[in-house]
PDB file of N, CA and C in Angstrom:
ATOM      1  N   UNK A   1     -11.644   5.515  -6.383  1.00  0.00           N
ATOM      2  CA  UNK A   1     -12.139   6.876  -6.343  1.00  0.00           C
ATOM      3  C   UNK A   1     -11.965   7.493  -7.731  1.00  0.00           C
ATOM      4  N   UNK A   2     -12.885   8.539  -8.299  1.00  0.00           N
ATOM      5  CA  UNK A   2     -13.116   9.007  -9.342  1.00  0.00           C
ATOM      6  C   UNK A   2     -12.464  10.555  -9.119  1.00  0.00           C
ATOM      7  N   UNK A   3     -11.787  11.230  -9.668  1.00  0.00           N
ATOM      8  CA  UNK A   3     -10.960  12.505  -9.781  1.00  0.00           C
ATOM      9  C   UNK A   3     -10.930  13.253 -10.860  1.00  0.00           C
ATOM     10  N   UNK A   4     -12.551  13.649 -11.329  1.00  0.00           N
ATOM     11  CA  UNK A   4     -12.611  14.129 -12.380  1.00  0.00           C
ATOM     12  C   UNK A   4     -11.767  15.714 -12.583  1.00  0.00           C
ATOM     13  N   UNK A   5     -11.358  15.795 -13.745  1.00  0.00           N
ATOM     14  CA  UNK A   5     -10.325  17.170 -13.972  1.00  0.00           C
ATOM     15  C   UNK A   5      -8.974  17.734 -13.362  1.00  0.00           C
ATOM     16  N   UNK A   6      -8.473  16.383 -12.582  1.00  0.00           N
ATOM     17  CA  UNK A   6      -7.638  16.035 -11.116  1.00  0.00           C
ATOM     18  C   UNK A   6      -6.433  16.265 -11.891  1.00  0.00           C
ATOM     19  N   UNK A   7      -6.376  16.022 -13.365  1.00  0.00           N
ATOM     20  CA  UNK A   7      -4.561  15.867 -13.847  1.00  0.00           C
ATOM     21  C   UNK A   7      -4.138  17.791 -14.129  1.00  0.00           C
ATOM     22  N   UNK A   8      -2.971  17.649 -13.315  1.00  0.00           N
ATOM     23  CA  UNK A   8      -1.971  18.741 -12.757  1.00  0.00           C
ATOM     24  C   UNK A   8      -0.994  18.870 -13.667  1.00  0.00           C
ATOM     25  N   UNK A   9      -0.710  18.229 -14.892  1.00  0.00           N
ATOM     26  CA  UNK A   9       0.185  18.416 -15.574  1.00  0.00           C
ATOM     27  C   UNK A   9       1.617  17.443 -14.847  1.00  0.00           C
ATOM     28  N   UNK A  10       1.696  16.634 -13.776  1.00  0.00           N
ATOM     29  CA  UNK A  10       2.538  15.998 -12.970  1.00  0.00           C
ATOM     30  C   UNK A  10       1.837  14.572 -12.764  1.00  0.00           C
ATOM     31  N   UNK A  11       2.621  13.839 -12.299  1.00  0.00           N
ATOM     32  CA  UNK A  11       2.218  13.129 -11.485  1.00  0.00           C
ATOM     33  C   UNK A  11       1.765  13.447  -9.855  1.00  0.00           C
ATOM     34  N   UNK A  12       0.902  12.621  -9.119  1.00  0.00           N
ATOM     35  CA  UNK A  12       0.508  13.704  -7.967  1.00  0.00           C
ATOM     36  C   UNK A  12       1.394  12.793  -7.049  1.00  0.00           C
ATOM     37  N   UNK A  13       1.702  13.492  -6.008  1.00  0.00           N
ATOM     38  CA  UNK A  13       2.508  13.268  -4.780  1.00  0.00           C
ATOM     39  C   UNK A  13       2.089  11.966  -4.126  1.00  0.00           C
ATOM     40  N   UNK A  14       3.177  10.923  -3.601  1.00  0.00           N
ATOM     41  CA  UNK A  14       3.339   9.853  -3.286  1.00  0.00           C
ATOM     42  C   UNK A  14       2.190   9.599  -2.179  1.00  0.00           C
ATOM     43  N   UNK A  15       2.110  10.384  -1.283  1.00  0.00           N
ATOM     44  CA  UNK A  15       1.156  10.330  -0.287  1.00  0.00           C
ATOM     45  C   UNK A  15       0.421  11.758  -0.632  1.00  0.00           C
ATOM     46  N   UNK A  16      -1.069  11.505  -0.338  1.00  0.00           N
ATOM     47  CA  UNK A  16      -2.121  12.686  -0.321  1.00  0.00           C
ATOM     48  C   UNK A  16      -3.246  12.469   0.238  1.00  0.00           C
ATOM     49  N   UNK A  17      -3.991  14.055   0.771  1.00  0.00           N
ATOM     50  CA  UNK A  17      -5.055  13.665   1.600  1.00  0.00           C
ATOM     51  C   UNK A  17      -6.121  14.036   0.743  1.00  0.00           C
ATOM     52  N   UNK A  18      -7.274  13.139   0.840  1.00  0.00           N
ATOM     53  CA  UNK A  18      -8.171  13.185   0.192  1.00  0.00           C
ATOM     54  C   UNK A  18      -9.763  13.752   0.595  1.00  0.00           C
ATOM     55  N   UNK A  19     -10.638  14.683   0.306  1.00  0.00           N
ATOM     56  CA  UNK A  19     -12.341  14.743   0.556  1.00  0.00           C
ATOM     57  C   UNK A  19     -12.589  14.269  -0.552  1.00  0.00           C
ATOM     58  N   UNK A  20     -13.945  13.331  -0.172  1.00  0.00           N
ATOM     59  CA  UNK A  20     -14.369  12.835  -1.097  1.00  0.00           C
ATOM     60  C   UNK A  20     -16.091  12.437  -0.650  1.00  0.00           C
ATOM     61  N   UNK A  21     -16.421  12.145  -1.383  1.00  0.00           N
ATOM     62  CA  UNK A  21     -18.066  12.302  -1.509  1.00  0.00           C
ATOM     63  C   UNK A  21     -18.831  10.991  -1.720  1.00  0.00           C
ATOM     64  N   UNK A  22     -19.438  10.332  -1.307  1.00  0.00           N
ATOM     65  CA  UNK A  22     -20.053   9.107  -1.754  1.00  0.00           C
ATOM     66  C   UNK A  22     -21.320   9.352  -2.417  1.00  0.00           C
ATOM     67  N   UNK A  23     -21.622   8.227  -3.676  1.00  0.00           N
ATOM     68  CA  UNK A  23     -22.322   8.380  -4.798  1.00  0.00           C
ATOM     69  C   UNK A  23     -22.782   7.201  -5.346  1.00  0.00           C
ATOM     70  N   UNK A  24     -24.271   7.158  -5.051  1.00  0.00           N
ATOM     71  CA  UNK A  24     -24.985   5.588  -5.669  1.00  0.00           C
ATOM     72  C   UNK A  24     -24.747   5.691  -7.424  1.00  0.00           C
ATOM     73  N   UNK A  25     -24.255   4.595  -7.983  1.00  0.00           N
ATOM     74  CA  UNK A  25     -23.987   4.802  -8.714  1.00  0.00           C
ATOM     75  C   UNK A  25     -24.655   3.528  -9.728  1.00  0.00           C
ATOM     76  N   UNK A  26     -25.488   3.643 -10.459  1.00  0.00           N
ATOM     77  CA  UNK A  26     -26.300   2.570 -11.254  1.00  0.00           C
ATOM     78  C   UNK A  26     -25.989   2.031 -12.699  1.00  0.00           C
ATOM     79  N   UNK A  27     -24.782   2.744 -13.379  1.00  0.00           N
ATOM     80  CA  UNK A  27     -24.339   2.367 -14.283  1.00  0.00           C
ATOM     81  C   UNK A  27     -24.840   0.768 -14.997  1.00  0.00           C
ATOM     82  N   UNK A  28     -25.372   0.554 -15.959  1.00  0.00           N
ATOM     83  CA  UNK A  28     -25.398  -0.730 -16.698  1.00  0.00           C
ATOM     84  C   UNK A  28     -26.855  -1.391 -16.090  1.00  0.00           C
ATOM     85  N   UNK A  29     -27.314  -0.715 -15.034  1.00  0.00           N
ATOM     86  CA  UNK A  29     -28.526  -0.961 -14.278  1.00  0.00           C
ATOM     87  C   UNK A  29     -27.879  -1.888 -12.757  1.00  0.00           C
ATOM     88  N   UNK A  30     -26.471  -2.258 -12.601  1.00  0.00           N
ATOM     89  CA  UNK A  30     -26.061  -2.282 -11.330  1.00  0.00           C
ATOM     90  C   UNK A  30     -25.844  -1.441 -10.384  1.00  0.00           C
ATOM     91  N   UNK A  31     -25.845  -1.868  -9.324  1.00  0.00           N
ATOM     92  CA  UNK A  31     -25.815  -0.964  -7.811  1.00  0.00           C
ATOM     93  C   UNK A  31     -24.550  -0.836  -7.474  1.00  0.00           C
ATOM     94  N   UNK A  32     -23.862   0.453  -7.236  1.00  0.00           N
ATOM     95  CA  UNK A  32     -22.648   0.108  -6.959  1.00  0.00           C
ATOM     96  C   UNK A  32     -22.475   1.787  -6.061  1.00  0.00           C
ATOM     97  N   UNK A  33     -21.409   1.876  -5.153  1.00  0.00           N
ATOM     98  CA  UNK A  33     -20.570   3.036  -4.866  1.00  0.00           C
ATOM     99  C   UNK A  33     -19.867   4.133  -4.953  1.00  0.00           C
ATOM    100  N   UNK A  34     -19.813   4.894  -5.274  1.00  0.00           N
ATOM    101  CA  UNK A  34     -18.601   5.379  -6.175  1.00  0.00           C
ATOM    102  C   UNK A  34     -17.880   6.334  -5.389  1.00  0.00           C
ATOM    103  N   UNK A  35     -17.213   6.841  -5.123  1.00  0.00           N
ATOM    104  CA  UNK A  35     -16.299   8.050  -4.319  1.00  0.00           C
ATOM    105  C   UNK A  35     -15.786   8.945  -5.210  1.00  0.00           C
ATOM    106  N   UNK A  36     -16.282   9.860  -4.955  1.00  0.00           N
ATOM    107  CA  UNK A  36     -15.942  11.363  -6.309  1.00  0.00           C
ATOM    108  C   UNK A  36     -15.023  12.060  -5.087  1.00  0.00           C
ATOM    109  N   UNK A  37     -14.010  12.291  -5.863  1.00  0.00           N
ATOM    110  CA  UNK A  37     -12.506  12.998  -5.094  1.00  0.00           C
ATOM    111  C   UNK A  37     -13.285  14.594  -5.212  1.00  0.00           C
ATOM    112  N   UNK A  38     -12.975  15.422  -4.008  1.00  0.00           N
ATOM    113  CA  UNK A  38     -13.733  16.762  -4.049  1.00  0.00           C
ATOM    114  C   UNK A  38     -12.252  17.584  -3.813  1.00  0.00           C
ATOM    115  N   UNK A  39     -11.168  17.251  -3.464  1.00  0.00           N
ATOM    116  CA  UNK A  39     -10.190  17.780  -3.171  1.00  0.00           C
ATOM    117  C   UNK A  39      -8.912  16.502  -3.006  1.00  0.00           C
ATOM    118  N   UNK A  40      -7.665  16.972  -3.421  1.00  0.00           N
ATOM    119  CA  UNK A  40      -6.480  16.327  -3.244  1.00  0.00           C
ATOM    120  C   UNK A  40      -5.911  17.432  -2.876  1.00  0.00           C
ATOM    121  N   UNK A  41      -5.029  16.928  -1.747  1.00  0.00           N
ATOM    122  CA  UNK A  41      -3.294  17.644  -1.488  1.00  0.00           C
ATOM    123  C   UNK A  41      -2.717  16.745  -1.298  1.00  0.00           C
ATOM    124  N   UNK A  42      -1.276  17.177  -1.390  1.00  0.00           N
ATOM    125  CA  UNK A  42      -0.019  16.646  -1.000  1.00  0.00           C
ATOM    126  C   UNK A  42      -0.001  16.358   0.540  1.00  0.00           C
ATOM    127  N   UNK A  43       0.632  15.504   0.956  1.00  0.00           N
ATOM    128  CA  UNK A  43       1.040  15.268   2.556  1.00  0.00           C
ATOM    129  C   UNK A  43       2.792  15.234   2.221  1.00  0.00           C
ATOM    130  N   UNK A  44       3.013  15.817   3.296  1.00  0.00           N
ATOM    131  CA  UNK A  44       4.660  16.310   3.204  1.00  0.00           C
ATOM    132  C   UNK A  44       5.085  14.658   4.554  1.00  0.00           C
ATOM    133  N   UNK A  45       6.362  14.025   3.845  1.00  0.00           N
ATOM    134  CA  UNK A  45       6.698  12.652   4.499  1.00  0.00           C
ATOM    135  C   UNK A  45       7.249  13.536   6.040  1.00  0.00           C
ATOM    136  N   UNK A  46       7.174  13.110   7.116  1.00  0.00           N
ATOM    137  CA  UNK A  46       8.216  13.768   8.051  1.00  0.00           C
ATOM    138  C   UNK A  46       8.981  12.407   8.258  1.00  0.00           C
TER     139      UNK A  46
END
């Protein structure tokens, strides 16, 4: 997954929940997938 502008000044939390977006992606003239992160949070361990 791709997380553009994602750095927090931290490292991000061990576990997190993710939205994310799927994206044909043709780079180099191959076919490929890509998953663009639309949101991260933290998940708290119980």
């Amino acid at each position: 997954a791709i997380h553009f502008n994602g750095w927090r000044g931290s490292d991000p939390a061990r576990l997190v929940r993710l939205a994310y977006r799927l994206v044909a992606d043709d780079y180099r003239g191959g076919t490929a997938v890509q998953l663009i992160v639309e949101h991260c949070e933290p998940v708290a361990l119980a």
